[in-house]
PDB file of N, CA and C in Angstrom:
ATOM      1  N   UNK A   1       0.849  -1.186   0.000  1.00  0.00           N
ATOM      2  CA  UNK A   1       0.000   0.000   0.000  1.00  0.00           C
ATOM      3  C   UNK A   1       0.889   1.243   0.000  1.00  0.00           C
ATOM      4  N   UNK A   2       1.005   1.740  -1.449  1.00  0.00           N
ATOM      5  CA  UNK A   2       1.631   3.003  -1.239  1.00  0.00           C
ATOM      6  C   UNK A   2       1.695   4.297  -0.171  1.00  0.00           C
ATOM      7  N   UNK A   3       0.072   4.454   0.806  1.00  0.00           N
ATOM      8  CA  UNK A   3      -0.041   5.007   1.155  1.00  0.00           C
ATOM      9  C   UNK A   3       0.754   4.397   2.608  1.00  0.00           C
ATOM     10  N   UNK A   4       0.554   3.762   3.041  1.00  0.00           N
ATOM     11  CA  UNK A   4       1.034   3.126   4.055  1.00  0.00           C
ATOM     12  C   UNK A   4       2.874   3.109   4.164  1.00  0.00           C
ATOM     13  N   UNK A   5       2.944   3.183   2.813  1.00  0.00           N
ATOM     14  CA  UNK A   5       4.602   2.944   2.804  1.00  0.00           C
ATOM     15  C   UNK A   5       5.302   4.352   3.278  1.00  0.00           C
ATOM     16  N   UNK A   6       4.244   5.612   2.540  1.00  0.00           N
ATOM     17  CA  UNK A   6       4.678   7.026   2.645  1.00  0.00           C
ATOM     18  C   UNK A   6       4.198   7.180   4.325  1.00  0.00           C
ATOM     19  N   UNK A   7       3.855   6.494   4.947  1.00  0.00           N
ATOM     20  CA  UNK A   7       3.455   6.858   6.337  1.00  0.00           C
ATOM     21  C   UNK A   7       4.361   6.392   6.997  1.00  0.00           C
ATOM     22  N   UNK A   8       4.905   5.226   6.800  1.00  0.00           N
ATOM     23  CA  UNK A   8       5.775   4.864   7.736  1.00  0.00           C
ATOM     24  C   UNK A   8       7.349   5.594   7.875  1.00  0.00           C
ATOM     25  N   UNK A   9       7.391   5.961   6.457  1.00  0.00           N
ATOM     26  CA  UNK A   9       8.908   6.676   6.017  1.00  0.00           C
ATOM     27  C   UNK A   9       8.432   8.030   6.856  1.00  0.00           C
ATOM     28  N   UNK A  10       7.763   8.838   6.703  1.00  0.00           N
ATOM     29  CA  UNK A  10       7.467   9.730   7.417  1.00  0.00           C
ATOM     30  C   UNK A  10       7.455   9.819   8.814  1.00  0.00           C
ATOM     31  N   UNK A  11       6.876   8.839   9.598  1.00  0.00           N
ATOM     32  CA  UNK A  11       7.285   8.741  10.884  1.00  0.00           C
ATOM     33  C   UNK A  11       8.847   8.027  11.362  1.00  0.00           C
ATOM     34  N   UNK A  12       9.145   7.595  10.287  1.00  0.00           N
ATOM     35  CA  UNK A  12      10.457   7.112  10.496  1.00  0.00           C
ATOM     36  C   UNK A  12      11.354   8.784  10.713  1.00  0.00           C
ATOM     37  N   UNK A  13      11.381   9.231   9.467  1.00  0.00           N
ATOM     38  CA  UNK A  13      11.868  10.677   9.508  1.00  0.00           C
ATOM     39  C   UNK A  13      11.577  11.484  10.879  1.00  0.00           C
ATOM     40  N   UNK A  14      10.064  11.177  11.507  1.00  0.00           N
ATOM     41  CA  UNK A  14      10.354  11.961  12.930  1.00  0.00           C
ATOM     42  C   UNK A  14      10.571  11.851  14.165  1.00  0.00           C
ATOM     43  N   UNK A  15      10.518  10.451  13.877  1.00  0.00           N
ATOM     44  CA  UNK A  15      11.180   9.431  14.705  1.00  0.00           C
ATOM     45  C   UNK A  15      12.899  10.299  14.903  1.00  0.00           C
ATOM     46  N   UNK A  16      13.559  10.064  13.833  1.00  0.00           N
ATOM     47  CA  UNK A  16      14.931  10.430  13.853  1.00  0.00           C
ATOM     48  C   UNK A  16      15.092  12.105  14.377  1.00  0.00           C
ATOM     49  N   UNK A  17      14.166  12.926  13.597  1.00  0.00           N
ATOM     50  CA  UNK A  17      14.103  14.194  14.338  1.00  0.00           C
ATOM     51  C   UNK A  17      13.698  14.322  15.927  1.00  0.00           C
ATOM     52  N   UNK A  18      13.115  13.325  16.149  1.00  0.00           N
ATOM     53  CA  UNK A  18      12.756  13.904  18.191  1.00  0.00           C
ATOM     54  C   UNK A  18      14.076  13.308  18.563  1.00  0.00           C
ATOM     55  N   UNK A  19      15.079  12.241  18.156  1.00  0.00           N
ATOM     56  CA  UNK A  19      16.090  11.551  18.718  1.00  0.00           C
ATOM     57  C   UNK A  19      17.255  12.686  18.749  1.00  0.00           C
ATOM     58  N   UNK A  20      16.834  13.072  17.435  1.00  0.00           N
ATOM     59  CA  UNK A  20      18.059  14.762  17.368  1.00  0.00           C
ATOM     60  C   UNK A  20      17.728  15.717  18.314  1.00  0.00           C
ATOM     61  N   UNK A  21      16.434  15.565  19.194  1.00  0.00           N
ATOM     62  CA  UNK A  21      16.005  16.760  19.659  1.00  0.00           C
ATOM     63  C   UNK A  21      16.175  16.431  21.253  1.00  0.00           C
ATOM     64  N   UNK A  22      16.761  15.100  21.571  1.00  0.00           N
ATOM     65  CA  UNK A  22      17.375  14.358  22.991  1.00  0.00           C
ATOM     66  C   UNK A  22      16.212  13.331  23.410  1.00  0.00           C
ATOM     67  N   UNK A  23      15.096  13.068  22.777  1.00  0.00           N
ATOM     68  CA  UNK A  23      14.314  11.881  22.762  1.00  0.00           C
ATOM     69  C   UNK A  23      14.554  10.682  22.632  1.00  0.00           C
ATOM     70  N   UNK A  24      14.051   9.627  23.566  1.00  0.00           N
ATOM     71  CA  UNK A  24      13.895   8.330  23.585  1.00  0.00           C
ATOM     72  C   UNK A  24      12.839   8.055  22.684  1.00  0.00           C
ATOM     73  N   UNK A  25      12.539   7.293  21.506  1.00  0.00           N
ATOM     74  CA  UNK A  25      11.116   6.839  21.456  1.00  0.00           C
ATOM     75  C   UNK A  25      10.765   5.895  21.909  1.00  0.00           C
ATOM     76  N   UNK A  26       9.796   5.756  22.632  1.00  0.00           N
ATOM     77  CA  UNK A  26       9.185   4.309  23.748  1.00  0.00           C
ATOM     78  C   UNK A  26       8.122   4.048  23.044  1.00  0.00           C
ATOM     79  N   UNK A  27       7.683   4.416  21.814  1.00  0.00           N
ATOM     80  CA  UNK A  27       6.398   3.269  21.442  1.00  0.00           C
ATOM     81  C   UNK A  27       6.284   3.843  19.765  1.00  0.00           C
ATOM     82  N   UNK A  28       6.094   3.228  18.590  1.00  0.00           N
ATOM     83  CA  UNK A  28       6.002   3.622  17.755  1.00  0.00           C
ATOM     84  C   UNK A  28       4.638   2.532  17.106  1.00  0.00           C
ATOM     85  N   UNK A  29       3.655   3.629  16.522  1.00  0.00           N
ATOM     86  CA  UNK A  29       2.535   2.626  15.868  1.00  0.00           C
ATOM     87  C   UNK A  29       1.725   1.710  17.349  1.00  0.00           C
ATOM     88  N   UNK A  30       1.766   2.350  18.197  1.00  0.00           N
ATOM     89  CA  UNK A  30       1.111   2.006  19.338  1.00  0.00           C
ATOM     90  C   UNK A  30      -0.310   2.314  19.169  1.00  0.00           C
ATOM     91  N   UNK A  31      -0.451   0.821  19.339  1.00  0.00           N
ATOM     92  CA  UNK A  31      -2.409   0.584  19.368  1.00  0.00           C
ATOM     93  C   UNK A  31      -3.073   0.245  20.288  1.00  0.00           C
ATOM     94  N   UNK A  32      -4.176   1.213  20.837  1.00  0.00           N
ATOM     95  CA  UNK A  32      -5.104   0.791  22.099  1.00  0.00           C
ATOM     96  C   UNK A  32      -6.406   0.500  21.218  1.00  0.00           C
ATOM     97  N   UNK A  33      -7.582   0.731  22.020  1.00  0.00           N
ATOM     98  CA  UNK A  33      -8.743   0.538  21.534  1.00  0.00           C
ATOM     99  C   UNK A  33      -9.424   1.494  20.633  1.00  0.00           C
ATOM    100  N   UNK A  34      -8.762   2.800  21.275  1.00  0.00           N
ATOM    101  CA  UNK A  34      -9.274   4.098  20.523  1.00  0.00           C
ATOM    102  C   UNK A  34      -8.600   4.242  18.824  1.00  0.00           C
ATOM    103  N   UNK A  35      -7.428   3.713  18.565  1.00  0.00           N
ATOM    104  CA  UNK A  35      -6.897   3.714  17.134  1.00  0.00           C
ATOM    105  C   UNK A  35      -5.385   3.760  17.475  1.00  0.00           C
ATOM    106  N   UNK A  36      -4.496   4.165  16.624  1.00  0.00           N
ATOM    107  CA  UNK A  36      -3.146   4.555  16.785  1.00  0.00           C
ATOM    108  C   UNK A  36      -2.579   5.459  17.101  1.00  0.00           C
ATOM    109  N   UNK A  37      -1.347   5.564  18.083  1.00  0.00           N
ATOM    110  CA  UNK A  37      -0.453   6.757  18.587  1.00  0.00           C
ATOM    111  C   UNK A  37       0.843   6.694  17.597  1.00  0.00           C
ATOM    112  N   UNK A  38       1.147   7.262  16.739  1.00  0.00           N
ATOM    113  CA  UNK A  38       2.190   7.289  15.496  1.00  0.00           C
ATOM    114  C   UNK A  38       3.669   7.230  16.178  1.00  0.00           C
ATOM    115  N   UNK A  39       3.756   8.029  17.501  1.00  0.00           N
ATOM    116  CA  UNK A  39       4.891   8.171  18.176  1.00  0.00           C
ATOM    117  C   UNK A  39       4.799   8.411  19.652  1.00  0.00           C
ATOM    118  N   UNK A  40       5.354   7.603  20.337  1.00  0.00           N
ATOM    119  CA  UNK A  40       5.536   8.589  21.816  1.00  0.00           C
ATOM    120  C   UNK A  40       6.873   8.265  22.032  1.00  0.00           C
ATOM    121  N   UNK A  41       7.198   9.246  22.633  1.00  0.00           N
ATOM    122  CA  UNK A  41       8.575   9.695  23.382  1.00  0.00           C
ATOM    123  C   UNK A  41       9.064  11.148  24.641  1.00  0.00           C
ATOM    124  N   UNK A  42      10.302   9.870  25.356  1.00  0.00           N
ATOM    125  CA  UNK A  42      10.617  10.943  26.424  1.00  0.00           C
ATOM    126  C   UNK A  42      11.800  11.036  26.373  1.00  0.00           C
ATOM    127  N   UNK A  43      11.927  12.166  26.925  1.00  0.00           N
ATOM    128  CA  UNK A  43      13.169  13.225  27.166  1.00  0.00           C
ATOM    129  C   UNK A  43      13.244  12.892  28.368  1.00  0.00           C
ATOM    130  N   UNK A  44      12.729  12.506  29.462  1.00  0.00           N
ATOM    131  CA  UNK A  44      13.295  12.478  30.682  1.00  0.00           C
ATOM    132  C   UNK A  44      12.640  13.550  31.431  1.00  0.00           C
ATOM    133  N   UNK A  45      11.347  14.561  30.732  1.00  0.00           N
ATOM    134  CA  UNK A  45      11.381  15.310  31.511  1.00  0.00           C
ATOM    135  C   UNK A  45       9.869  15.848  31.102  1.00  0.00           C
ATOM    136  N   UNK A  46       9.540  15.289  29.396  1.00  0.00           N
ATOM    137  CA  UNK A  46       8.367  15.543  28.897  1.00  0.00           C
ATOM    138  C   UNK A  46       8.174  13.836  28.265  1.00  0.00           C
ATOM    139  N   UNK A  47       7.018  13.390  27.978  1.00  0.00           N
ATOM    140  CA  UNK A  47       6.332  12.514  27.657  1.00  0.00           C
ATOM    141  C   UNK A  47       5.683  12.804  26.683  1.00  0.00           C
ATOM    142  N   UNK A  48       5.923  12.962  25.030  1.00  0.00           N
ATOM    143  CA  UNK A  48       5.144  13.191  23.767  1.00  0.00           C
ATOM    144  C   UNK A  48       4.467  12.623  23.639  1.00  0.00           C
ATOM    145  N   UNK A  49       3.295  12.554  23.269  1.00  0.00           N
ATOM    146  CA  UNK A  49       2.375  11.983  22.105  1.00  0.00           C
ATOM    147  C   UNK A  49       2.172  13.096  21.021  1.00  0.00           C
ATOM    148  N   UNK A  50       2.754  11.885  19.673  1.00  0.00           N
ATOM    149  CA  UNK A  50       2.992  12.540  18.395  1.00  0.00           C
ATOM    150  C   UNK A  50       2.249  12.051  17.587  1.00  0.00           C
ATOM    151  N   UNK A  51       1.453  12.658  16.913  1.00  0.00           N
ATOM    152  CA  UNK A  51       0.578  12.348  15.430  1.00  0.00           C
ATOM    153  C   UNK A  51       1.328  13.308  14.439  1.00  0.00           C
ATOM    154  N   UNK A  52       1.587  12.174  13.676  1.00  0.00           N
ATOM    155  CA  UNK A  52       2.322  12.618  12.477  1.00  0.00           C
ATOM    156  C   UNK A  52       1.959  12.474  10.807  1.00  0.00           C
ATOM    157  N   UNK A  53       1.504  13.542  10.104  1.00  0.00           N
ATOM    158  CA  UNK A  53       1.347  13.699   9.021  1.00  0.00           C
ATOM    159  C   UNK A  53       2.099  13.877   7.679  1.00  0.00           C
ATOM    160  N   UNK A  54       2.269  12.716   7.273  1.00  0.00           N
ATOM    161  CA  UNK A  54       3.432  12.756   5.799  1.00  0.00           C
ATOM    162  C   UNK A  54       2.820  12.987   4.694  1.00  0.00           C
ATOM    163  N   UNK A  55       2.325  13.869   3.932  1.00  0.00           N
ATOM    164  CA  UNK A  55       2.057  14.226   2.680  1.00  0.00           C
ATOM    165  C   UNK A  55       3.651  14.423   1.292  1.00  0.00           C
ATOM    166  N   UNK A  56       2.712  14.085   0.329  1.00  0.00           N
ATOM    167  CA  UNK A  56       3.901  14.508  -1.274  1.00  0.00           C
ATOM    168  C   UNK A  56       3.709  16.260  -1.041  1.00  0.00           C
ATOM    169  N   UNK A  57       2.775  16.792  -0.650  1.00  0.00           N
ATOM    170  CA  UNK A  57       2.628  18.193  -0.268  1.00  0.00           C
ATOM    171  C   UNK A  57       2.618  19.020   0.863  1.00  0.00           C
ATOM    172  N   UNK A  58       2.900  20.079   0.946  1.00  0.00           N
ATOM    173  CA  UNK A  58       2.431  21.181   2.351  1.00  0.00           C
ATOM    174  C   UNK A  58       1.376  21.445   2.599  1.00  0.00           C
ATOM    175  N   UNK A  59       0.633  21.466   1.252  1.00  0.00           N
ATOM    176  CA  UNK A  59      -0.827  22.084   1.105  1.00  0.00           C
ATOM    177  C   UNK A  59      -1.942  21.675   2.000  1.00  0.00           C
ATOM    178  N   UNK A  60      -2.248  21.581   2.689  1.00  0.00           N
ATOM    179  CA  UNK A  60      -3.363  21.373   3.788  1.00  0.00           C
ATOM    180  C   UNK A  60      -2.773  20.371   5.010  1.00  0.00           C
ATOM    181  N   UNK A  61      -1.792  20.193   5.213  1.00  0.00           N
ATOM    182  CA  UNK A  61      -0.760  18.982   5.677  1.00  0.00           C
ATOM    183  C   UNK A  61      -1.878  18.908   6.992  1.00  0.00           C
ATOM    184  N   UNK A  62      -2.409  19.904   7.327  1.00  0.00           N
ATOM    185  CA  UNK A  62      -2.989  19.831   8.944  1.00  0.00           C
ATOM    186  C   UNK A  62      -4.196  19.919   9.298  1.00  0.00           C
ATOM    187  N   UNK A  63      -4.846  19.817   7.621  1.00  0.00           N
ATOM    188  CA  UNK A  63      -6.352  20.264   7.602  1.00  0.00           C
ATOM    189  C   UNK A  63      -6.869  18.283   8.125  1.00  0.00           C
ATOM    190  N   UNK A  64      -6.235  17.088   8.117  1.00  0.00           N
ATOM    191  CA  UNK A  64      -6.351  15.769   8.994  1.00  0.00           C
ATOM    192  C   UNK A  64      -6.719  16.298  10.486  1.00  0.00           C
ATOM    193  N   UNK A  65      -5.789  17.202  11.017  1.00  0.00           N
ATOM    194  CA  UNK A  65      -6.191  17.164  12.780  1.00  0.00           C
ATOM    195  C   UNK A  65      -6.636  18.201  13.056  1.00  0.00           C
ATOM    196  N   UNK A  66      -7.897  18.080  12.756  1.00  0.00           N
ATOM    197  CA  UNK A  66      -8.928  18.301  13.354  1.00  0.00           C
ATOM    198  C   UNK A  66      -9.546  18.080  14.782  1.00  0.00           C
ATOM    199  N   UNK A  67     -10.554  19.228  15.608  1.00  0.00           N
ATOM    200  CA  UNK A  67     -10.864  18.439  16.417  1.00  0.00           C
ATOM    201  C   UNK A  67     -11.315  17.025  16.964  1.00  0.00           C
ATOM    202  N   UNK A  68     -11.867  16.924  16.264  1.00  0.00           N
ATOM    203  CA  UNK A  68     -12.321  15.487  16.410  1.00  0.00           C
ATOM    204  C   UNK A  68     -10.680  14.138  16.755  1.00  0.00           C
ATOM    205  N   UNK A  69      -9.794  14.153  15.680  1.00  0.00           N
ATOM    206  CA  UNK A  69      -8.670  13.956  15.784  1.00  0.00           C
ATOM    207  C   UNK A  69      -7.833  14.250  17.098  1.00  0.00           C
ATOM    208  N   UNK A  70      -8.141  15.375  17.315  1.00  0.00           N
ATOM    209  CA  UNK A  70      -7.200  16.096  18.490  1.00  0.00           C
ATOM    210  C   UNK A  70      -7.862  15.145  19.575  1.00  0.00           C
ATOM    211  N   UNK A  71      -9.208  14.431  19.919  1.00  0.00           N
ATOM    212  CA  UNK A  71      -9.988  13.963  20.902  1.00  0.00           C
ATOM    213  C   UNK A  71      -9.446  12.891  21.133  1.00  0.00           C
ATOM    214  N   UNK A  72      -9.001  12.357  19.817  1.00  0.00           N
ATOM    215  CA  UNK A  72      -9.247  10.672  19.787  1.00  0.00           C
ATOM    216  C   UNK A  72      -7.685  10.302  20.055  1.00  0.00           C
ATOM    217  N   UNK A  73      -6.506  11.505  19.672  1.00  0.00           N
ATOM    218  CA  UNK A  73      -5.231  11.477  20.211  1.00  0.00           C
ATOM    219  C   UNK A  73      -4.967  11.250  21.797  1.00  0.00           C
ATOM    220  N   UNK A  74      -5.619  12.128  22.245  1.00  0.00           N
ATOM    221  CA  UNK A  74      -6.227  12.515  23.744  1.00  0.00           C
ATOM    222  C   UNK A  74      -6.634  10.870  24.418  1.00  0.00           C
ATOM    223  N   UNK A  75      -7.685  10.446  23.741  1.00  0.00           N
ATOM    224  CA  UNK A  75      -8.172   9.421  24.445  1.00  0.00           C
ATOM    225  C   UNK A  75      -7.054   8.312  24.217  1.00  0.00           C
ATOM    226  N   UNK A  76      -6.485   7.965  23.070  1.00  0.00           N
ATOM    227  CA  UNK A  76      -5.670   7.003  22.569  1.00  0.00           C
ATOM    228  C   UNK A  76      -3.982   7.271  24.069  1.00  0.00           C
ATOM    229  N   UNK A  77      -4.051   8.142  24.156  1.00  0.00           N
ATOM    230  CA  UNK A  77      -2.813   9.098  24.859  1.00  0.00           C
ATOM    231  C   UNK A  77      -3.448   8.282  26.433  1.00  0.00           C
ATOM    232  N   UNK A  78      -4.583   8.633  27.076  1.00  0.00           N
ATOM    233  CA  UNK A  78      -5.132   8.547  28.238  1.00  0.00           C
ATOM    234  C   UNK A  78      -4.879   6.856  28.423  1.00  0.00           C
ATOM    235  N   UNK A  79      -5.497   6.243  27.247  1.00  0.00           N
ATOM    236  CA  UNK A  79      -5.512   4.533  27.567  1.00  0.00           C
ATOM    237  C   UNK A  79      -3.886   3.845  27.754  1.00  0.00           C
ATOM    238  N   UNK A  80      -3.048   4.889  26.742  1.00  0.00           N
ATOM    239  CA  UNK A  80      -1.672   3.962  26.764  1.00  0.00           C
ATOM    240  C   UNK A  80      -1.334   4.166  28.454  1.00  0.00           C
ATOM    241  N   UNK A  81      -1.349   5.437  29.321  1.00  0.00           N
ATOM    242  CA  UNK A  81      -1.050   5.653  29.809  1.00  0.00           C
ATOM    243  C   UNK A  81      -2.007   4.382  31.276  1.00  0.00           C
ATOM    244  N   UNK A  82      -2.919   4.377  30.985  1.00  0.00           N
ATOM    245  CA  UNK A  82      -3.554   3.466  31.664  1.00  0.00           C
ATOM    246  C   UNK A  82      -3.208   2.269  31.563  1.00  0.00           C
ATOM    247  N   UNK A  83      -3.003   1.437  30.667  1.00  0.00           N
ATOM    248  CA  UNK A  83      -3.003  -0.063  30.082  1.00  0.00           C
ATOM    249  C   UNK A  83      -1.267  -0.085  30.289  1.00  0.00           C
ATOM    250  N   UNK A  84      -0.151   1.043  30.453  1.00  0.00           N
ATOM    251  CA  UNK A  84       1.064   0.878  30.261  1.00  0.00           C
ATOM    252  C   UNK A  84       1.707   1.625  31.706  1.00  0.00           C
ATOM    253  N   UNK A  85       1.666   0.425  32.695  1.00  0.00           N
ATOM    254  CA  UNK A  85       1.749   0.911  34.270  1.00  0.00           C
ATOM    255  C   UNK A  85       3.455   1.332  34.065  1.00  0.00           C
ATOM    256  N   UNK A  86       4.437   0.341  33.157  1.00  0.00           N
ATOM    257  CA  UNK A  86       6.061   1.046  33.101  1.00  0.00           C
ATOM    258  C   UNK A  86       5.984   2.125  32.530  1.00  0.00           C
ATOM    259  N   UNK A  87       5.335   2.685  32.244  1.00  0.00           N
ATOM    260  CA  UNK A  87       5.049   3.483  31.014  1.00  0.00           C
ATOM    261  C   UNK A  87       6.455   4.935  31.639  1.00  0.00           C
ATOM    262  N   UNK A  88       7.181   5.381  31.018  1.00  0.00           N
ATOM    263  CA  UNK A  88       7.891   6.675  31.255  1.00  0.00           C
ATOM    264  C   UNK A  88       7.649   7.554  32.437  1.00  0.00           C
ATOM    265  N   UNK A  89       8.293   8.181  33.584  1.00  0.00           N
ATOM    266  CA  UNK A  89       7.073   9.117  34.383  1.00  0.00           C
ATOM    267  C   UNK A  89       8.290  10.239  34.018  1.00  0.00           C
ATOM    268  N   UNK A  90       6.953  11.381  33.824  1.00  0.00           N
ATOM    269  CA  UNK A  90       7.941  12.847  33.365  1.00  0.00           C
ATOM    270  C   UNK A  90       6.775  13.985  33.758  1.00  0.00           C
ATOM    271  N   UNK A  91       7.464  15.151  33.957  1.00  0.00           N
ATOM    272  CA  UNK A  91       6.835  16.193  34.897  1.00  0.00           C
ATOM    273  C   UNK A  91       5.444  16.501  33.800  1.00  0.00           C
ATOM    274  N   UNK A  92       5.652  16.325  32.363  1.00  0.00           N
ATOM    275  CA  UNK A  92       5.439  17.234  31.845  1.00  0.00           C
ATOM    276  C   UNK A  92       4.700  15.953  30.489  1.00  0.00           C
ATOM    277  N   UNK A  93       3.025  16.095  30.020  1.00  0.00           N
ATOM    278  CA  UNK A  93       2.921  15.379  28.994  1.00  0.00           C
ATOM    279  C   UNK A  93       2.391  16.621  28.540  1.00  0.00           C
ATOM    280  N   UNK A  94       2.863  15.991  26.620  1.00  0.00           N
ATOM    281  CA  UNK A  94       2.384  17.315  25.583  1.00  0.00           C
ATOM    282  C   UNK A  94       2.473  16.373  24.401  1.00  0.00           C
ATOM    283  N   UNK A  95       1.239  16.810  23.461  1.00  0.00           N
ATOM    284  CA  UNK A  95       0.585  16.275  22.532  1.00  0.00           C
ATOM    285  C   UNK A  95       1.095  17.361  21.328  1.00  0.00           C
ATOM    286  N   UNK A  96       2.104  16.836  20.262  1.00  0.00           N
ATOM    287  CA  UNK A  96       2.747  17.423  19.030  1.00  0.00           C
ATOM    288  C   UNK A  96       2.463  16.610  17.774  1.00  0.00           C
ATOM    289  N   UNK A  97       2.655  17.907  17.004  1.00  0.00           N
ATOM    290  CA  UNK A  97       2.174  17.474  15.892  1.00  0.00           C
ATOM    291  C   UNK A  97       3.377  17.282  14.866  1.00  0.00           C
ATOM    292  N   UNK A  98       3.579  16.406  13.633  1.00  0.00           N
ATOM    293  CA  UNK A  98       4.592  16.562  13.290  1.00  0.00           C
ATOM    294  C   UNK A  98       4.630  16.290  11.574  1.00  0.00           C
ATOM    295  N   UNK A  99       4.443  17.087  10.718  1.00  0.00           N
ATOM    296  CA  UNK A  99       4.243  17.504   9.443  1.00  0.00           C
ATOM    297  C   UNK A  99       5.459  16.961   8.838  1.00  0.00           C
ATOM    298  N   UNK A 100       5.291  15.806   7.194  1.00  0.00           N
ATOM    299  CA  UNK A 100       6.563  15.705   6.921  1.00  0.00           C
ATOM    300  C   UNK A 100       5.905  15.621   5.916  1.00  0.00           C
ATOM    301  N   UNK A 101       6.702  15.968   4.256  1.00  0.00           N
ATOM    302  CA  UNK A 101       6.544  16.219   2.944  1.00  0.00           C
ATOM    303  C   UNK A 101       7.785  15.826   2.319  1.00  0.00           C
ATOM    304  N   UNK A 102       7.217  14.881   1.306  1.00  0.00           N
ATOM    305  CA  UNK A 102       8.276  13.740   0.989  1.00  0.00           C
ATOM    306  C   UNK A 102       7.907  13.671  -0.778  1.00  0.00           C
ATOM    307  N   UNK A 103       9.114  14.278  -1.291  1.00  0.00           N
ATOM    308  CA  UNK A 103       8.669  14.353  -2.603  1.00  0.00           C
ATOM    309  C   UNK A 103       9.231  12.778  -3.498  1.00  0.00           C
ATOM    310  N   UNK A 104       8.540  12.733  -4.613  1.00  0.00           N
ATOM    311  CA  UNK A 104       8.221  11.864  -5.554  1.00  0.00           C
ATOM    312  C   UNK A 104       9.600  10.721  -5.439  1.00  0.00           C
ATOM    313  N   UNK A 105      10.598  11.215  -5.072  1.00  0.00           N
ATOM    314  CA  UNK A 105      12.069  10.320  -5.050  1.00  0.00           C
ATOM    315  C   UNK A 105      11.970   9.470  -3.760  1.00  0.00           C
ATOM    316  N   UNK A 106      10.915  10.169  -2.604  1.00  0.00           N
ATOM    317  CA  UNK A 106      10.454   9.284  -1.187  1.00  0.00           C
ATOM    318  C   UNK A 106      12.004  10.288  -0.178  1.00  0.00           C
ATOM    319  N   UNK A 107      12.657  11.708  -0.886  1.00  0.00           N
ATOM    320  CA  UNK A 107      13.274  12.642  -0.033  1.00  0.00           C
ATOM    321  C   UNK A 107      12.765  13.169   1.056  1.00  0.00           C
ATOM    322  N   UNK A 108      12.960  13.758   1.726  1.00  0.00           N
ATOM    323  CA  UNK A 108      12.379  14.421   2.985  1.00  0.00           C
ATOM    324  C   UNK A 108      12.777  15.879   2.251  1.00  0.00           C
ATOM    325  N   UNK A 109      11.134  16.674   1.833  1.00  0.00           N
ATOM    326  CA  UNK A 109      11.517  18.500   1.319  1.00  0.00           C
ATOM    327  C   UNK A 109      11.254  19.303   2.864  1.00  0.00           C
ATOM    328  N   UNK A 110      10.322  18.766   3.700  1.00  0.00           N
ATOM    329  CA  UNK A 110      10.543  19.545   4.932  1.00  0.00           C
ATOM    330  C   UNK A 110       9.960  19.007   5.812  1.00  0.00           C
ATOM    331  N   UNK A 111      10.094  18.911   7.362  1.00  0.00           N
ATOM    332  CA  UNK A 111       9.834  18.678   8.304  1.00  0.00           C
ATOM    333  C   UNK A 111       9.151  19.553   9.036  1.00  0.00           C
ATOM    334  N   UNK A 112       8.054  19.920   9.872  1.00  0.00           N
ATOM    335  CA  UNK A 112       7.579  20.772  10.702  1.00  0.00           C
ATOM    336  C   UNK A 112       7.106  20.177  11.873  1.00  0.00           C
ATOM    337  N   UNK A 113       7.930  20.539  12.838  1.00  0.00           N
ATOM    338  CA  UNK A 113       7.559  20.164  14.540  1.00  0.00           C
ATOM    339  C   UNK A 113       6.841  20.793  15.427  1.00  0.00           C
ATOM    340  N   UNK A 114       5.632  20.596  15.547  1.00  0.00           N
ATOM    341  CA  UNK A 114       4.698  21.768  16.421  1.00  0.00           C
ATOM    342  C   UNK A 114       4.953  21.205  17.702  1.00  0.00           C
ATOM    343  N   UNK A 115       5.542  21.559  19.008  1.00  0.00           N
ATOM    344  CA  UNK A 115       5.791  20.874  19.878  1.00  0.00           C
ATOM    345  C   UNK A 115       4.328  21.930  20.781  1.00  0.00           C
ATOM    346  N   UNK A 116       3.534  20.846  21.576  1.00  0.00           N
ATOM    347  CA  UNK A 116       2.016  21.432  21.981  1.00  0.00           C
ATOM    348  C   UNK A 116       1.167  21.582  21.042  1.00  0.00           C
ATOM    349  N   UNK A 117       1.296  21.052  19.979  1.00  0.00           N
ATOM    350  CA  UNK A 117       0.255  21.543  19.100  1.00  0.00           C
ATOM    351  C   UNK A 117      -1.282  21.593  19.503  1.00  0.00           C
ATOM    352  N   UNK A 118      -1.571  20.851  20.586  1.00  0.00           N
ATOM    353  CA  UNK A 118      -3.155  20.276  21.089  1.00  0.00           C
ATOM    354  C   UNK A 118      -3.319  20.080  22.334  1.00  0.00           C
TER     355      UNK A 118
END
């Protein structure tokens, strides 16, 4: 599934960007009942939950998270944290968003890290 392939390269890509940014990632493609968490990771000090959007374009990259989206991150975020008692402990959880645009060769043309986006 092409689409699936451009999703994973994309979170792969921000995968590698939170690791540049002093991040652990502790769960990737993490599934509860509510749907999928694309990324979580800690710093030791914050606890991410990342939904991440890979488009061939910029053009609406964020018009996907929507409220509704923003809810179901939230709830998906609430259960890992429930169902995952080792789970990381950090002062600080924050829900980011993370935009990646990957042209026709499967390059990375830009990355955008909303850290709090929701």
């Amino acid at each position: 599934d092409p689409r699936r392939t451009l999703g994973d390269l994309g979170e792969r890509l921000a995968a590698e960007h939170l690791q540049r940014q002093g991040f652990t990632i502790i769960a990737r493609q993490h599934r509860t009942r509510f749907g999928e968490i694309d990324l979580i990771a800690c710093n030791g000090v914050t606890l991410a939950f990342c939904e991440v959007k890979t488009r061939r374009s910029a053009t609406r990259i964020w018009d996907a998270l929507d409220q509704r989206k923003q809810r179901q991150v939230r709830r998906m975020a609430a259960a890992y944290l429930a169902e995952t008692p080792s789970h990381p402990r950090a002062r600080e959880l924050r829900f980011d968003a993370i935009g990646v645009v990957i042209d026709g060769h499967g390059a990375m043309v830009s990355l955008q890290h909303l850290e709090g986006a929701f």
